[in-house]
PDB file of N, CA and C in Angstrom:
ATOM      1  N   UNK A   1       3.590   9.878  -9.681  1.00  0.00           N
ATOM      2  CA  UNK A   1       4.870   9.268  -9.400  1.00  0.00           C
ATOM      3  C   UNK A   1       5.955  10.223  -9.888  1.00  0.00           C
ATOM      4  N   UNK A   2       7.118  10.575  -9.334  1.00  0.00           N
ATOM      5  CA  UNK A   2       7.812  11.120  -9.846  1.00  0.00           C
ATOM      6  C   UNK A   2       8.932  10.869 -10.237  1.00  0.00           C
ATOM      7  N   UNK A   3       9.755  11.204 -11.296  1.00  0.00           N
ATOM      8  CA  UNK A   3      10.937  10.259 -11.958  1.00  0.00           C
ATOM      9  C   UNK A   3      11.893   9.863 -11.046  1.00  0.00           C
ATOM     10  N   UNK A   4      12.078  10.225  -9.926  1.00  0.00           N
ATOM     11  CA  UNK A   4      13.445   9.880  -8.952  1.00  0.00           C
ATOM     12  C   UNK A   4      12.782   8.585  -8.044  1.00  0.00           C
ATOM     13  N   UNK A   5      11.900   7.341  -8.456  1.00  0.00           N
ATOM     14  CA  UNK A   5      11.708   6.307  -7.844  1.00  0.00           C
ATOM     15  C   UNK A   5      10.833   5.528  -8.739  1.00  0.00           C
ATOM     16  N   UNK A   6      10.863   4.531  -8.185  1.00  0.00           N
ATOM     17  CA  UNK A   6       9.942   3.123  -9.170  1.00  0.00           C
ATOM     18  C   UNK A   6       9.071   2.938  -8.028  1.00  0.00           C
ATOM     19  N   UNK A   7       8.162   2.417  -9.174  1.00  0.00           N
ATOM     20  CA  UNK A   7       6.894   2.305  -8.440  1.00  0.00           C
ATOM     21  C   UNK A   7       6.808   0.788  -7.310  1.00  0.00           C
ATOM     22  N   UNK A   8       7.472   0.139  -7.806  1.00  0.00           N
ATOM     23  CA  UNK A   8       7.732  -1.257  -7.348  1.00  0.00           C
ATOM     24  C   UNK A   8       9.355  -1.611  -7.950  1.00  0.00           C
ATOM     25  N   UNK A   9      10.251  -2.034  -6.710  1.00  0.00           N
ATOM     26  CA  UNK A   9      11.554  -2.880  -7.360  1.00  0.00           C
ATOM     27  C   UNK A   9      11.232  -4.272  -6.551  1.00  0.00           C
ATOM     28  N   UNK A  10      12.255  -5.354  -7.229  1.00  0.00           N
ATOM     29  CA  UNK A  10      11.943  -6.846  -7.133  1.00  0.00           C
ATOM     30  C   UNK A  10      13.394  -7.331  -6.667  1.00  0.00           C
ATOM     31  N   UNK A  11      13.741  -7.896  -6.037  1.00  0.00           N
ATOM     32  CA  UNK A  11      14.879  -8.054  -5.504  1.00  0.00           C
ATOM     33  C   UNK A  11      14.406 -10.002  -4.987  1.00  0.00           C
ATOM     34  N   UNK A  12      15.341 -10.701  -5.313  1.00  0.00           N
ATOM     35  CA  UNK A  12      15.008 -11.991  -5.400  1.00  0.00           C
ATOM     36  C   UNK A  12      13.522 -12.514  -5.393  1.00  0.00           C
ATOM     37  N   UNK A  13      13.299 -12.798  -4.589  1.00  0.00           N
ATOM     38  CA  UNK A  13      11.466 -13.273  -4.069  1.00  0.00           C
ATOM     39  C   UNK A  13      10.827 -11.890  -3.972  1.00  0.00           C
ATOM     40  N   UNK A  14      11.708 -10.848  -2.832  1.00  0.00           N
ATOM     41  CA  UNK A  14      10.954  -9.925  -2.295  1.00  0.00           C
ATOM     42  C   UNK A  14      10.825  -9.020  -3.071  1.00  0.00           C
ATOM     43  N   UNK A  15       9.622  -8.057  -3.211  1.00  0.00           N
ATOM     44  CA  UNK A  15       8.844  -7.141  -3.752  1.00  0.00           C
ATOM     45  C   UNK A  15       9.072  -5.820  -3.286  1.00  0.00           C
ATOM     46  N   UNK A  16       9.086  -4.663  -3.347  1.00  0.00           N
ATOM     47  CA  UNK A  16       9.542  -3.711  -2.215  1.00  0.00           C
ATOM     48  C   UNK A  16       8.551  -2.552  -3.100  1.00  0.00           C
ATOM     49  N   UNK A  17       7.164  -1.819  -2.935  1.00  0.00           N
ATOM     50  CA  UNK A  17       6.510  -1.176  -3.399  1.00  0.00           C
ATOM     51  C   UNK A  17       6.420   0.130  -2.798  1.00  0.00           C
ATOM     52  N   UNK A  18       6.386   1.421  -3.249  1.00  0.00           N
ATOM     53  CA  UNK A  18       6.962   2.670  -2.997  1.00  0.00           C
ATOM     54  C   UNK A  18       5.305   3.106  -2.560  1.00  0.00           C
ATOM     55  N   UNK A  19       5.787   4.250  -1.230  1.00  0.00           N
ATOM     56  CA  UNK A  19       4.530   4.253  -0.769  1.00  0.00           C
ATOM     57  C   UNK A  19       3.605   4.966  -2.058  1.00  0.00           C
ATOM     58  N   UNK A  20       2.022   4.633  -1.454  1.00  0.00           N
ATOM     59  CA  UNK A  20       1.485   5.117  -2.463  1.00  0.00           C
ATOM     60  C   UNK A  20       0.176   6.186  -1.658  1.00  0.00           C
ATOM     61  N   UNK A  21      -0.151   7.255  -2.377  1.00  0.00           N
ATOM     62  CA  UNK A  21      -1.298   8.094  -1.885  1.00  0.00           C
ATOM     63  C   UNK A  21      -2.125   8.066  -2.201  1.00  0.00           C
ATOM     64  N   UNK A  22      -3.269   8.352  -2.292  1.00  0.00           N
ATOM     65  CA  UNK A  22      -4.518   8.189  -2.673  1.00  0.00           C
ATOM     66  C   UNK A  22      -4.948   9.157  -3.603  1.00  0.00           C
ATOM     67  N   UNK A  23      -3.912   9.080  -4.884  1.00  0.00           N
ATOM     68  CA  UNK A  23      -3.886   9.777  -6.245  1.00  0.00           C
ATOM     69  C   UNK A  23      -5.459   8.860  -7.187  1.00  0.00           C
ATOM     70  N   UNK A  24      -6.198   8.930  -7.834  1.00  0.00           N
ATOM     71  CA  UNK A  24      -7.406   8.540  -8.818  1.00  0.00           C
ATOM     72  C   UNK A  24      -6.523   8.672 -10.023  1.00  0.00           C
ATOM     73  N   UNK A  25      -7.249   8.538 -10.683  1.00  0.00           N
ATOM     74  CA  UNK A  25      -6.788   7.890 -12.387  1.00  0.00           C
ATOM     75  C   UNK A  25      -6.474   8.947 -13.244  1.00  0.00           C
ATOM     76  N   UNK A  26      -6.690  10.475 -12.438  1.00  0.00           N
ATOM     77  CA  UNK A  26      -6.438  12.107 -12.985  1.00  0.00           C
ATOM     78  C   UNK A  26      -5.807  12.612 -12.199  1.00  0.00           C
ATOM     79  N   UNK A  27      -5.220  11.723 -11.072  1.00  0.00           N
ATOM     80  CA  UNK A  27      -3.761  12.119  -9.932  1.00  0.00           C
ATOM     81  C   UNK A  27      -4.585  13.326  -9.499  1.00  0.00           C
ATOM     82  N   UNK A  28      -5.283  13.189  -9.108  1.00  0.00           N
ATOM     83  CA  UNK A  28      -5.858  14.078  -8.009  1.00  0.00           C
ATOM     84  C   UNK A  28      -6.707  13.109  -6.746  1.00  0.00           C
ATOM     85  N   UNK A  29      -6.732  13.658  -5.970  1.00  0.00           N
ATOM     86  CA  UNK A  29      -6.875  13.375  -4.316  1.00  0.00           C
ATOM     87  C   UNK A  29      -8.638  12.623  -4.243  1.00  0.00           C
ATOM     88  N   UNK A  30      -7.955  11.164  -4.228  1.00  0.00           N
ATOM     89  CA  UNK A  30      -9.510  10.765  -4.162  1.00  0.00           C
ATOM     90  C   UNK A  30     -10.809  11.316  -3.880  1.00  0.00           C
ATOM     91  N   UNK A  31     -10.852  11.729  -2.490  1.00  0.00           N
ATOM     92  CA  UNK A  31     -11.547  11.662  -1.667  1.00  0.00           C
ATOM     93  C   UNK A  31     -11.174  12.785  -0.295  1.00  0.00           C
ATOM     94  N   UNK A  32     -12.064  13.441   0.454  1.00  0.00           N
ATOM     95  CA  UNK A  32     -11.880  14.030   1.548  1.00  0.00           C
ATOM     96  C   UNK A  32     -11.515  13.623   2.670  1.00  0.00           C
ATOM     97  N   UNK A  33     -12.224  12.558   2.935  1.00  0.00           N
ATOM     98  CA  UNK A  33     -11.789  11.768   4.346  1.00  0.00           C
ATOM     99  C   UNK A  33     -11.444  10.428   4.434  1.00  0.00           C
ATOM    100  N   UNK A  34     -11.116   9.842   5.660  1.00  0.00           N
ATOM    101  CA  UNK A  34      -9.748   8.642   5.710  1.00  0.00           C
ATOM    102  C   UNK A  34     -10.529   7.451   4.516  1.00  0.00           C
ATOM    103  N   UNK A  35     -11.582   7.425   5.100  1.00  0.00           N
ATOM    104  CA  UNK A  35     -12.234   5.709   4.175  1.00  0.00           C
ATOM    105  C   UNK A  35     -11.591   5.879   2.967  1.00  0.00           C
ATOM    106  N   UNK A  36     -12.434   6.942   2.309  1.00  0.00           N
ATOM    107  CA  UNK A  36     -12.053   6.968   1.058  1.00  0.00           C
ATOM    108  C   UNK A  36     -10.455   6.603   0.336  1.00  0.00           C
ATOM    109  N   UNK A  37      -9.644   8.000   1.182  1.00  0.00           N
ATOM    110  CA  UNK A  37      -8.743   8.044   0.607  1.00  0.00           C
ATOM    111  C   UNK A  37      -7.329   6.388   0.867  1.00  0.00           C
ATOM    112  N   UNK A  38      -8.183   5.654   2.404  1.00  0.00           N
ATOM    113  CA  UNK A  38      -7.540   4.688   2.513  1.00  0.00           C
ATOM    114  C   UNK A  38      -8.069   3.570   1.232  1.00  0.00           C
ATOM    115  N   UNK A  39      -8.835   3.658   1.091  1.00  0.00           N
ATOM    116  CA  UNK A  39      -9.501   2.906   0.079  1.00  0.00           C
ATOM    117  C   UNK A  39      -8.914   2.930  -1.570  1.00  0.00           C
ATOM    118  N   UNK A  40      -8.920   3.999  -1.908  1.00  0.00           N
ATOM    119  CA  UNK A  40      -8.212   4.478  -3.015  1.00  0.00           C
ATOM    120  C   UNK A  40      -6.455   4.112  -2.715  1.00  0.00           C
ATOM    121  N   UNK A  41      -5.772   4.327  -1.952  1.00  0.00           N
ATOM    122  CA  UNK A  41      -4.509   3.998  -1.450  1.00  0.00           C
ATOM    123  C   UNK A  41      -4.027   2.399  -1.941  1.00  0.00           C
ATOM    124  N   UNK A  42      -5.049   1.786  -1.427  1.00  0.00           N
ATOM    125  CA  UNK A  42      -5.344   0.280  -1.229  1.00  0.00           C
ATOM    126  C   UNK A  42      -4.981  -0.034  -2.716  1.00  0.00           C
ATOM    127  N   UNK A  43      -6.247   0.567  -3.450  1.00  0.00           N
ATOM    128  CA  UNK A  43      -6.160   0.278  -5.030  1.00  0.00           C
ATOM    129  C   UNK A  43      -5.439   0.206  -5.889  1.00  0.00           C
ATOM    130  N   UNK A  44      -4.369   1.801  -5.077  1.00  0.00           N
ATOM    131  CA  UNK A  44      -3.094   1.533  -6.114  1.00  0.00           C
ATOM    132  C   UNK A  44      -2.179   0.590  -5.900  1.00  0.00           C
ATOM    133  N   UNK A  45      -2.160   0.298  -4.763  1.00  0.00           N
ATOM    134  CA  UNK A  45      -0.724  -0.611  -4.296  1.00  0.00           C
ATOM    135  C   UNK A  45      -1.436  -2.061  -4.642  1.00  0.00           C
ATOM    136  N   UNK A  46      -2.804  -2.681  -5.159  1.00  0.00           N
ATOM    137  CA  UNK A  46      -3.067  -3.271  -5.678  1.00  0.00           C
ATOM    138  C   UNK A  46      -3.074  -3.619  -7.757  1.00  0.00           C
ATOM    139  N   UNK A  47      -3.163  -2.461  -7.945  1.00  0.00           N
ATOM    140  CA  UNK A  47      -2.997  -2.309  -9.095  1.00  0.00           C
ATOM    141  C   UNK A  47      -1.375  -2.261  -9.411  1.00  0.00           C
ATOM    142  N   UNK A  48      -0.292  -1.769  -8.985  1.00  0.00           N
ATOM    143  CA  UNK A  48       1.351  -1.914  -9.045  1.00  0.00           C
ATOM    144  C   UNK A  48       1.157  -3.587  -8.788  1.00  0.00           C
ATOM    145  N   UNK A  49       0.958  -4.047  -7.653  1.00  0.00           N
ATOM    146  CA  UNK A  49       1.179  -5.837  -7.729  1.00  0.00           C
ATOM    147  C   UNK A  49       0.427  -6.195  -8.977  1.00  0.00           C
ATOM    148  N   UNK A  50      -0.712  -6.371  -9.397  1.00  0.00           N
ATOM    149  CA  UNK A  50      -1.485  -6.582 -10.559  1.00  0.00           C
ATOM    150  C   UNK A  50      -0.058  -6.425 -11.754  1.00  0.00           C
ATOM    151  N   UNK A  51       0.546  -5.230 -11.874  1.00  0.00           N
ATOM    152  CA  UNK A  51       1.491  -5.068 -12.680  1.00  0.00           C
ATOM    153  C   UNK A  51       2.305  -6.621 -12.624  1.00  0.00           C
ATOM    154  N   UNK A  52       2.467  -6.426 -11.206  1.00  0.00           N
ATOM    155  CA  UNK A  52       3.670  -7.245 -11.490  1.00  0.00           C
ATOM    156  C   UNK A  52       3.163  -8.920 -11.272  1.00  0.00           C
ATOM    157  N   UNK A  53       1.872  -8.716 -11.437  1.00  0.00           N
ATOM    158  CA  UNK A  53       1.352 -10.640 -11.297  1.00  0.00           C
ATOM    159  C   UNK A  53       1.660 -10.837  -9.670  1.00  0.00           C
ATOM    160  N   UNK A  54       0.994  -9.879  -9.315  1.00  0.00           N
ATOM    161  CA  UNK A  54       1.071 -10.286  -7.572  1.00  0.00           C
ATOM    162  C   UNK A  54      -0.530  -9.587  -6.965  1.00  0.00           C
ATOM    163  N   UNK A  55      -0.842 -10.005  -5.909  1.00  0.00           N
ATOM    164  CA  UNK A  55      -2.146  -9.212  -5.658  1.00  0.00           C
ATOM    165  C   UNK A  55      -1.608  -9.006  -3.973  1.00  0.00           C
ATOM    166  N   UNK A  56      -2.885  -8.314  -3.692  1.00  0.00           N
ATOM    167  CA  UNK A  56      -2.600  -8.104  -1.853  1.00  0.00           C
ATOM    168  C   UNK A  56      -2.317  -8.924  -1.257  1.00  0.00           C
ATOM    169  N   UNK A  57      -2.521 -10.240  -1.411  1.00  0.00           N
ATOM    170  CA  UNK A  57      -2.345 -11.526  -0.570  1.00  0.00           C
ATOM    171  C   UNK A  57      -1.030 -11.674  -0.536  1.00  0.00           C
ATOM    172  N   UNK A  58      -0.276 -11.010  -1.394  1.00  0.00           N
ATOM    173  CA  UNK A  58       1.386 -11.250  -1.462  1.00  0.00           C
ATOM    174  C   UNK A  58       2.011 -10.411  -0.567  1.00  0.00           C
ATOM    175  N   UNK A  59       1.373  -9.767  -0.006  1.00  0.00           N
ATOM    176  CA  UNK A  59       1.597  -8.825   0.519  1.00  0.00           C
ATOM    177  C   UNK A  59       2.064  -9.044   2.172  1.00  0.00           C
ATOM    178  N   UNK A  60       3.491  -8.642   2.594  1.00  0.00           N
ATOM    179  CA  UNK A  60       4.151  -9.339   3.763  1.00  0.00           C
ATOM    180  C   UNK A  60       3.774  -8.274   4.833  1.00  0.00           C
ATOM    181  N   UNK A  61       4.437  -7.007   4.692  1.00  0.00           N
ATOM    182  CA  UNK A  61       4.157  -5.865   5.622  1.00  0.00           C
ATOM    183  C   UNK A  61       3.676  -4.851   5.421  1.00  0.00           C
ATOM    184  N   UNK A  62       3.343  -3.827   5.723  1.00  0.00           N
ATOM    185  CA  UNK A  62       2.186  -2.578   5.527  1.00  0.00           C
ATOM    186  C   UNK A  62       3.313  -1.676   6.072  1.00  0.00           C
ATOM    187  N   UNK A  63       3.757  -0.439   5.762  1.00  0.00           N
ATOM    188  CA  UNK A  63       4.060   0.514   6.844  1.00  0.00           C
ATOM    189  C   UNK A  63       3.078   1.664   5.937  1.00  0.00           C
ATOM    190  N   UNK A  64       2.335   2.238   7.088  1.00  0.00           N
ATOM    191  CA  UNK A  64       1.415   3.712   6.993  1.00  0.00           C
ATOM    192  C   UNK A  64       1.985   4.258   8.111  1.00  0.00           C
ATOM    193  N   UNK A  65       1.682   5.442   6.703  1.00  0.00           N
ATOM    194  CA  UNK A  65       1.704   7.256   7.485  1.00  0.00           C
ATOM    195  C   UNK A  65       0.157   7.820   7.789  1.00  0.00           C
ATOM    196  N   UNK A  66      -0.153   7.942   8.772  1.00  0.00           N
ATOM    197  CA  UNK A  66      -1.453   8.745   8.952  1.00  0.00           C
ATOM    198  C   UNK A  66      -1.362  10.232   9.153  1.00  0.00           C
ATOM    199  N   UNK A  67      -1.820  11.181   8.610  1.00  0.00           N
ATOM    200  CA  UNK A  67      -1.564  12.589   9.096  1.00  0.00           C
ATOM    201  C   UNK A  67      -2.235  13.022  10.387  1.00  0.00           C
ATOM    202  N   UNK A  68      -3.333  12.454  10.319  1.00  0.00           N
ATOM    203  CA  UNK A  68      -4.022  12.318  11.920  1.00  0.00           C
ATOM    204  C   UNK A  68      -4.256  11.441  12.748  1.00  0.00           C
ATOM    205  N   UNK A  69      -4.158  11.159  14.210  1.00  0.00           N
ATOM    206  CA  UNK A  69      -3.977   9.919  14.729  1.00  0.00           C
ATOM    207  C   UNK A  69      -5.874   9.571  15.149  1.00  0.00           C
ATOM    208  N   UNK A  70      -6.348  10.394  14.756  1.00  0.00           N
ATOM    209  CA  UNK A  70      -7.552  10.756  15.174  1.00  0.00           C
ATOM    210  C   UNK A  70      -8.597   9.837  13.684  1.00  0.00           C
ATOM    211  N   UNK A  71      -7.990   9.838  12.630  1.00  0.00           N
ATOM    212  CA  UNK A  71      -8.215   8.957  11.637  1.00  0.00           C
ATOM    213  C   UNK A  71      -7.954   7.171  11.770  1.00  0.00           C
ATOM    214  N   UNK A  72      -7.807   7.117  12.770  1.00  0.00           N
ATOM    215  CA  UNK A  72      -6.970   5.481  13.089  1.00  0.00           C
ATOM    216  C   UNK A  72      -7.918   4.658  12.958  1.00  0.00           C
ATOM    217  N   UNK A  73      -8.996   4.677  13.810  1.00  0.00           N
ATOM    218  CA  UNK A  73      -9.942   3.959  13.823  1.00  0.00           C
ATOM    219  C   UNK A  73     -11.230   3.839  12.718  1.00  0.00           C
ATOM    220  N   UNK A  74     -10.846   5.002  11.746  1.00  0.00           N
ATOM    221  CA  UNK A  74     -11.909   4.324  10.309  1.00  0.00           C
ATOM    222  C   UNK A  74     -10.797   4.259   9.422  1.00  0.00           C
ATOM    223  N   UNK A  75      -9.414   4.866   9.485  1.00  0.00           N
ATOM    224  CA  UNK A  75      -8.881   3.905   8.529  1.00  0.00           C
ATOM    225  C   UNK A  75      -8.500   2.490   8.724  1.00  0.00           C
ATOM    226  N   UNK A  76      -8.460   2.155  10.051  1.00  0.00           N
ATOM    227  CA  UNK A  76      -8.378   0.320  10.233  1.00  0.00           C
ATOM    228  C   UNK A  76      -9.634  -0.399   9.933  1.00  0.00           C
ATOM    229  N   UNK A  77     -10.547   0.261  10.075  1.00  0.00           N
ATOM    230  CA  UNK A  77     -11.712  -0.388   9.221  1.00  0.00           C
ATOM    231  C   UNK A  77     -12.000  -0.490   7.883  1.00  0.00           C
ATOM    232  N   UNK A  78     -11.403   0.538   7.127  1.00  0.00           N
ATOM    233  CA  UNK A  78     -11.821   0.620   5.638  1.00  0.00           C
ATOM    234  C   UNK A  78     -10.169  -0.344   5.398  1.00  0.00           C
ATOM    235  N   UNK A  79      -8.823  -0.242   6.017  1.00  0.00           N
ATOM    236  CA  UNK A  79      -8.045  -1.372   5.839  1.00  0.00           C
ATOM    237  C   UNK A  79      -7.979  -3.073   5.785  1.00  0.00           C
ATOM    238  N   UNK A  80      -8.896  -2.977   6.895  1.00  0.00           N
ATOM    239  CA  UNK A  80      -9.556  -4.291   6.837  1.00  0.00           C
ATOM    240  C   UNK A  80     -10.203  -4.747   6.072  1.00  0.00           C
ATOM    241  N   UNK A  81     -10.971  -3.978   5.335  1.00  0.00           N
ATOM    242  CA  UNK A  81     -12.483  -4.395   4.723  1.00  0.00           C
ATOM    243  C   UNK A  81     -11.789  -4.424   3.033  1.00  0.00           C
ATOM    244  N   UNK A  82     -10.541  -3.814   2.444  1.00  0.00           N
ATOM    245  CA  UNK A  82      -9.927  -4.177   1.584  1.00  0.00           C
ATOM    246  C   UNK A  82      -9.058  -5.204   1.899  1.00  0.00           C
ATOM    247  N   UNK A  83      -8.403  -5.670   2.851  1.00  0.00           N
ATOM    248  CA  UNK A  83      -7.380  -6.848   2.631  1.00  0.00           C
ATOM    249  C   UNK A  83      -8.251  -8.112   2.931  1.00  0.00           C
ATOM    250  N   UNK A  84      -9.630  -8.193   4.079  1.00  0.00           N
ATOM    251  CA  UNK A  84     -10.175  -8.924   4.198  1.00  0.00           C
ATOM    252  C   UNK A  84      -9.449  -9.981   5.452  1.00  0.00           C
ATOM    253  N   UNK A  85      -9.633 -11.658   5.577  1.00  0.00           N
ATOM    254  CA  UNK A  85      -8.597 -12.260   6.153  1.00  0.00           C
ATOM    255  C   UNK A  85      -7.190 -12.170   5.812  1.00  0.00           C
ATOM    256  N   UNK A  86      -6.877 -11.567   4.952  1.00  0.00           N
ATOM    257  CA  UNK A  86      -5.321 -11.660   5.087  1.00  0.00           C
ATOM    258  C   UNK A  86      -4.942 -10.318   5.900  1.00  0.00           C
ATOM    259  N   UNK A  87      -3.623 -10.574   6.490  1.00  0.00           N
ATOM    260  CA  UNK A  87      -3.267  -9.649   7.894  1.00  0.00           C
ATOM    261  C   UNK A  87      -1.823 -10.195   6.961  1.00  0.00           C
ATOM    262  N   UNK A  88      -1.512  -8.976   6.646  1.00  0.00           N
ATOM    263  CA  UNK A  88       0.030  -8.611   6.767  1.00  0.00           C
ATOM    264  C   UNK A  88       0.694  -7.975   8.236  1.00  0.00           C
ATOM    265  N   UNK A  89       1.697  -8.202   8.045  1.00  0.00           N
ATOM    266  CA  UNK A  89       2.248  -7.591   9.366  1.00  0.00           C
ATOM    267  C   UNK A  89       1.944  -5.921   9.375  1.00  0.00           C
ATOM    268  N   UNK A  90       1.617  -4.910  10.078  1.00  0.00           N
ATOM    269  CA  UNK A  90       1.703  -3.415  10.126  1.00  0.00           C
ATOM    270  C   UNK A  90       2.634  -3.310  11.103  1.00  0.00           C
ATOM    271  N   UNK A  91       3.376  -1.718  10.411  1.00  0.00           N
ATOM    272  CA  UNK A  91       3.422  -0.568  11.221  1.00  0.00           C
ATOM    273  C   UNK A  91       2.805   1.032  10.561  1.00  0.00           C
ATOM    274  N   UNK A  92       1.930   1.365  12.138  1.00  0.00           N
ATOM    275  CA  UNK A  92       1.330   2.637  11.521  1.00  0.00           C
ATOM    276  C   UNK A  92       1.956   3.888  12.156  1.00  0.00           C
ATOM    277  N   UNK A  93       2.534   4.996  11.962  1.00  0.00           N
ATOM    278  CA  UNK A  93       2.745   5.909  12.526  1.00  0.00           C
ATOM    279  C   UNK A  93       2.191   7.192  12.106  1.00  0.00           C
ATOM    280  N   UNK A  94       2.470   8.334  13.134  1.00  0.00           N
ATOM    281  CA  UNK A  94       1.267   9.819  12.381  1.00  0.00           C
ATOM    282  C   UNK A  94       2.824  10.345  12.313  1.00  0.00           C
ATOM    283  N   UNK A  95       2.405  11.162  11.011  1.00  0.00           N
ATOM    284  CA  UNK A  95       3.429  12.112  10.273  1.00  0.00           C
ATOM    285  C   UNK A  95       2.751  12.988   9.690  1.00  0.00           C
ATOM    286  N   UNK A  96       3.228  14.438   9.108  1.00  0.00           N
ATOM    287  CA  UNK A  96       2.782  14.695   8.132  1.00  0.00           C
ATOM    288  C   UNK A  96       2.971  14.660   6.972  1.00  0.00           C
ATOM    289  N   UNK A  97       2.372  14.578   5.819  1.00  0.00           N
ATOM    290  CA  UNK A  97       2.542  14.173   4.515  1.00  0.00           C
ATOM    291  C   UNK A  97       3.119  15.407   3.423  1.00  0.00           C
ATOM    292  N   UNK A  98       3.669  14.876   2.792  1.00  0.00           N
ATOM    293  CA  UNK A  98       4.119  15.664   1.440  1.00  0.00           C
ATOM    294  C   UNK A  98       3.226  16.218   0.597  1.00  0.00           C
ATOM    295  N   UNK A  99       2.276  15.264   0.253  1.00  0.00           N
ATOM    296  CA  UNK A  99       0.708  15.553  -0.224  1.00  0.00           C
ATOM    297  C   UNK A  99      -0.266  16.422   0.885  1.00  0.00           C
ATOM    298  N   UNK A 100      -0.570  18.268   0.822  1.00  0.00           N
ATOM    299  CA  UNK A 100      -0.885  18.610   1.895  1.00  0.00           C
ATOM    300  C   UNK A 100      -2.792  17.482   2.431  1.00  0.00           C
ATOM    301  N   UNK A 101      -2.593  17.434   1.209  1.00  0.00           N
ATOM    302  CA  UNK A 101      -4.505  17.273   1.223  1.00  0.00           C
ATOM    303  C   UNK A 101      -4.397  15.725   1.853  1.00  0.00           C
ATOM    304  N   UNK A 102      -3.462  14.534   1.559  1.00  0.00           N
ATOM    305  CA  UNK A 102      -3.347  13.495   2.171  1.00  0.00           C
ATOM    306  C   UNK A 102      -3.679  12.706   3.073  1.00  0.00           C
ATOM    307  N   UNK A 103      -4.158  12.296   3.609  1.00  0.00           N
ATOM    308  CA  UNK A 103      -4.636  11.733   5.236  1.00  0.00           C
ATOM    309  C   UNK A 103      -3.684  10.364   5.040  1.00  0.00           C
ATOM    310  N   UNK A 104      -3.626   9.598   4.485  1.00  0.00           N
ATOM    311  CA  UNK A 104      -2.870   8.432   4.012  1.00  0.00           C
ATOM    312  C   UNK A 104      -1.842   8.194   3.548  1.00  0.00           C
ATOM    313  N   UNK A 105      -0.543   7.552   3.864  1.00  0.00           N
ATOM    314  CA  UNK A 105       0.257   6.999   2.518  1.00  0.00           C
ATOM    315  C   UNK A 105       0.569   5.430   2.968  1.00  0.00           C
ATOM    316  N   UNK A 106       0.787   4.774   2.294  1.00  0.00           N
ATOM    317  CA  UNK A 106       1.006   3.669   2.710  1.00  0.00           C
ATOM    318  C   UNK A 106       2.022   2.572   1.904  1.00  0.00           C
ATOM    319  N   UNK A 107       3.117   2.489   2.337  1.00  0.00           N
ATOM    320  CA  UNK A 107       4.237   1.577   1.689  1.00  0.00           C
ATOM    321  C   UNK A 107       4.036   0.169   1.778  1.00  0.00           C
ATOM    322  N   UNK A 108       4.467  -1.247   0.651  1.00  0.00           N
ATOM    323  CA  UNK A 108       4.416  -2.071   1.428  1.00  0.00           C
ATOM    324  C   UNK A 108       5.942  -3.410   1.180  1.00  0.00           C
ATOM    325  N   UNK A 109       5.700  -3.958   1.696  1.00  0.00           N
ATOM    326  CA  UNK A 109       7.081  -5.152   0.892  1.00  0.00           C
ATOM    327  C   UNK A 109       5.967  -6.663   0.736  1.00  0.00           C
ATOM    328  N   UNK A 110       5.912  -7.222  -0.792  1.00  0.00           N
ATOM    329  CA  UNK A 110       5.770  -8.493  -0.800  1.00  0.00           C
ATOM    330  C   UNK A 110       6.353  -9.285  -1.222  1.00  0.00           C
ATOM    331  N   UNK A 111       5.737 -11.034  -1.753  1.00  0.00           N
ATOM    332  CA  UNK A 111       6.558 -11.551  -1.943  1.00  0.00           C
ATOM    333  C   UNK A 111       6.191 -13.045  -2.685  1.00  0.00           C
ATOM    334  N   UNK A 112       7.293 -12.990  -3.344  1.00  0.00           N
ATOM    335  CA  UNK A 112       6.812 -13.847  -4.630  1.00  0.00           C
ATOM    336  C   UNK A 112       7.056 -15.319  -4.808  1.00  0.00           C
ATOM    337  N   UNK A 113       5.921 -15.850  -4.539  1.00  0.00           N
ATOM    338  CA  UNK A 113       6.145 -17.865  -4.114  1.00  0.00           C
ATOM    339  C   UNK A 113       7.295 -18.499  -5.283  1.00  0.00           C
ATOM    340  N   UNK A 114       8.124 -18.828  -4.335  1.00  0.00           N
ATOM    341  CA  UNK A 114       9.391 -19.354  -4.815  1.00  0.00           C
ATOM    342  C   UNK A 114       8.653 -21.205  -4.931  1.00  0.00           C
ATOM    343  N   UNK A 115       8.994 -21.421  -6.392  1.00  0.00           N
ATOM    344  CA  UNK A 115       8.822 -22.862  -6.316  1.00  0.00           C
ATOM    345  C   UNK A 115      10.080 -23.647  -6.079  1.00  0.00           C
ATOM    346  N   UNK A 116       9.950 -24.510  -4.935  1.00  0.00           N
ATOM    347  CA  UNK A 116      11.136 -25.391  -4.626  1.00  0.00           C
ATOM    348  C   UNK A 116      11.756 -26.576  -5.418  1.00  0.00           C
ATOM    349  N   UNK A 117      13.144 -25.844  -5.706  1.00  0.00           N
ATOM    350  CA  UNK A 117      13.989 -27.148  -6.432  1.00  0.00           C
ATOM    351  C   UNK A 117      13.783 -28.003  -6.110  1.00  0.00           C
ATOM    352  N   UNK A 118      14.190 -29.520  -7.316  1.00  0.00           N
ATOM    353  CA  UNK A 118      14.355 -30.591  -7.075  1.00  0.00           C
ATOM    354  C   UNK A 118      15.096 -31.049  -7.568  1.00  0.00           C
ATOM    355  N   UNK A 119      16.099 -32.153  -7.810  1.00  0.00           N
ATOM    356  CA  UNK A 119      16.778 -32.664  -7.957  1.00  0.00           C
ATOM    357  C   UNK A 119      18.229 -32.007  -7.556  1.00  0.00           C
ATOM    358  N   UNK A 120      19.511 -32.487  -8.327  1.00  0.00           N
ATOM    359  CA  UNK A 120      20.581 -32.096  -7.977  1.00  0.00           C
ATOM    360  C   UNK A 120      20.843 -30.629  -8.239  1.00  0.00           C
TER     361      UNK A 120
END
């Protein structure tokens, strides 16, 4: 992470989480190819909600960067197979990444169950 952003800001209900790459626990590059590194991706932007007492299920929209469009179809599988039935909304587009080694980044916005007033 680098000092010019937060890892997660909170703005009323909504959650707004800074994309994340598929950095391991020694910030180096999970993995070689998409599963992995989508997989590892997954973890962190699970572990930032964990921070903040939120998990994936809170989770409203997805936007991913893919570096190859040719990666689409096993990273929507290894995406799936971490969120499970829950379907946030996506958008995926191919870019290239800042991280050269990267195949992944993935931003997301969630959101935090507002309990409804009562009385006056």
């Amino acid at each position: 992470m680098t000092p010019h952003l937060a890892p997660i800001v909170e703005r009323d209900s909504l959650i707004f989480l800074s994309g994340q790459l598929p950095f391991d626990a020694n910030r180096e590059i999970s993995s070689a190819d998409i599963d992995g590194q989508t997989r590892q991706v997954i973890a962190n932007l699970a572990e930032v909600l964990r921070a903040a007492d939120l998990s994936l299920n809170d989770i409203l929209k997805t936007t991913v960067w893919l570096k190859n469009s040719s990666d689409f179809v096993a990273f929507d599988a290894a995406y799936a197979a971490c969120f499970g039935s829950h379907k946030p909304a996506r958008s995926t587009v191919v870019s290239e990444l800042v991280v050269p080694a990267a195949l992944v980044e993935i931003e997301a916005i969630a959101s935090r169950s507002i309990t409804p007033r009562t009385g006056s």
